[in-house]
Protein backbone atom coordinates (compact mmCIF):
# COMPACT_ATOMS: atom_id res chain seq x y z
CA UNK A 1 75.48 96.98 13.69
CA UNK A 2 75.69 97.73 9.95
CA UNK A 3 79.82 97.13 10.02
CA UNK A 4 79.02 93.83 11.30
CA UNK A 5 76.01 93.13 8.29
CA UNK A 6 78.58 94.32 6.13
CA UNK A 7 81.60 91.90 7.13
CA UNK A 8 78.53 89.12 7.28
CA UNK A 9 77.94 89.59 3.95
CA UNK A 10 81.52 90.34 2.62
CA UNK A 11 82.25 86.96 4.24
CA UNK A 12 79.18 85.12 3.00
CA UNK A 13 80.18 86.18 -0.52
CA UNK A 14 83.77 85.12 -0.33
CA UNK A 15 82.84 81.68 0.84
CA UNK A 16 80.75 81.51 -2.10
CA UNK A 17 83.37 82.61 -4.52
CA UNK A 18 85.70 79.59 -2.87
CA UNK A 19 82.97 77.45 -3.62
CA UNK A 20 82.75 78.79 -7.18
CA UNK A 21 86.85 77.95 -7.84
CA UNK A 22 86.62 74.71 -6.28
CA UNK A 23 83.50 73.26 -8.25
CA UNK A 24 83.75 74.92 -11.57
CA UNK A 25 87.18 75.72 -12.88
CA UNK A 26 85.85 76.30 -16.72
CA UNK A 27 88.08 77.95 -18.80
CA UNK A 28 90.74 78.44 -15.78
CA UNK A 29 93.81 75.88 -15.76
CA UNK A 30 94.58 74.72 -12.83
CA UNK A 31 97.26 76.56 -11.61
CA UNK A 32 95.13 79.52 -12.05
CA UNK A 33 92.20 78.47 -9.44
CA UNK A 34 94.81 77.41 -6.99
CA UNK A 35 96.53 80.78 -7.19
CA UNK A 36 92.90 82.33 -6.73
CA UNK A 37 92.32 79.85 -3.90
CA UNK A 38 95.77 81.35 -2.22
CA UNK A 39 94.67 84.82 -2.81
CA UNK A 40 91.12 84.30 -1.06
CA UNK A 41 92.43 82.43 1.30
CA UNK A 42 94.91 85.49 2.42
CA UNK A 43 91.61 87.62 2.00
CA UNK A 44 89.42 85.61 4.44
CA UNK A 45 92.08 84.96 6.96
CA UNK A 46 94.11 88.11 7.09
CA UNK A 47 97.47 86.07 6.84
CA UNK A 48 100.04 87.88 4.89
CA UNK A 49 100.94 84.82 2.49
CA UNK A 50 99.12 81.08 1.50
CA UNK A 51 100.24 78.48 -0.32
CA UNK A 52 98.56 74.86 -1.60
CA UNK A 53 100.74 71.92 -0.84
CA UNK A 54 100.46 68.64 -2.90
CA UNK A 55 101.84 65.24 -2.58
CA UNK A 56 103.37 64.17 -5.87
CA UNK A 57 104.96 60.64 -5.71
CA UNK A 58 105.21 60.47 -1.79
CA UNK A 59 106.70 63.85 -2.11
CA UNK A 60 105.31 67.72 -0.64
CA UNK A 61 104.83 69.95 -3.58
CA UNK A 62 104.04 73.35 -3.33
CA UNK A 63 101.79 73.91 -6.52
CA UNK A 64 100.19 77.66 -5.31
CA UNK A 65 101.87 80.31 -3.15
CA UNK A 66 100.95 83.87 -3.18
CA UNK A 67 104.75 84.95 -3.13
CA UNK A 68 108.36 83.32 -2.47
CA UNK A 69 107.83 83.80 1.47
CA UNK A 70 105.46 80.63 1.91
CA UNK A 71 107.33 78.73 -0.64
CA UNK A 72 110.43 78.93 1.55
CA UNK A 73 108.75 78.43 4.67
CA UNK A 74 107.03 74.78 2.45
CA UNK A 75 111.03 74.03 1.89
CA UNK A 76 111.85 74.12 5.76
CA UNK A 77 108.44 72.31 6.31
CA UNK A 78 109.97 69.42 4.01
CA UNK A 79 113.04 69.60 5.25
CA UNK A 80 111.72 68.95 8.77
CA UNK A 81 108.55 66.64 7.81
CA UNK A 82 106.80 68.30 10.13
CA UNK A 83 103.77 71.10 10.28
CA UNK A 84 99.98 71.09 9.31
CA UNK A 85 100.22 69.88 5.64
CA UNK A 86 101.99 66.99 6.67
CA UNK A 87 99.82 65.97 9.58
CA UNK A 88 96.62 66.83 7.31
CA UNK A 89 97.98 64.65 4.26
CA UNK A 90 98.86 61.92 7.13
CA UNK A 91 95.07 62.39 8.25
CA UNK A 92 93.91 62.27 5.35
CA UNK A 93 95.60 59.08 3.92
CA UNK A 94 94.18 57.40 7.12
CA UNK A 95 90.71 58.76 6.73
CA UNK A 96 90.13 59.29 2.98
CA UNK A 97 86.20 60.19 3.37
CA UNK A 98 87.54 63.52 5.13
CA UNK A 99 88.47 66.51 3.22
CA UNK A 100 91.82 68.33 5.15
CA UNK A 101 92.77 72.23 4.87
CA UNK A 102 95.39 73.41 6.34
């Protein structure tokens, strides 16, 4: 029972740190918080790699990846137009209220 307080907790926290980055960058530049974004995201989900994908003049752009490994897998994303950051951006350019991770 306390293991599972614990990863409670742990996981509370996290989610409040990702809240943290995403609302108040300060002093950070940009590339930094989205670097910190990829690292917490690889903390909360377990993956072995993140990146953040952003559309620069109808173009994918990785801007964040926690190593070369998701960069190349963003390249044969592009390449093929297809996977989750392109159906979220498509989502999201039809339903810009909504707010799309992927």
């Amino acid at each position: 029972m306390q293991h599972m307080l614990d990863e409670s907790w742990q996981l509370l926290e996290d989610f409040s740190e990702a809240a943290r980055l995403r609302q108040a960058k300060g002093d950070r530049r940009d590339d930094e918080v989205l670097a910190a974004l990829c690292d917490l995201a690889v903390h909360l989900s377990g993956a072995g790699h993140a990146s953040v994908t952003s559309v620069r003049q109808g173009r994918f752009a990785t801007v964040a990846a926690t190593s070369r490994v998701p960069i190349r897998a963003d390249v044969l994303r592009n390449e093929a137009s297809q996977g989750p950051c392109v159906d979220a951006v498509t989502q999201a350019a039809t339903s810009p209220s909504r707010v799309w991770w992927s």
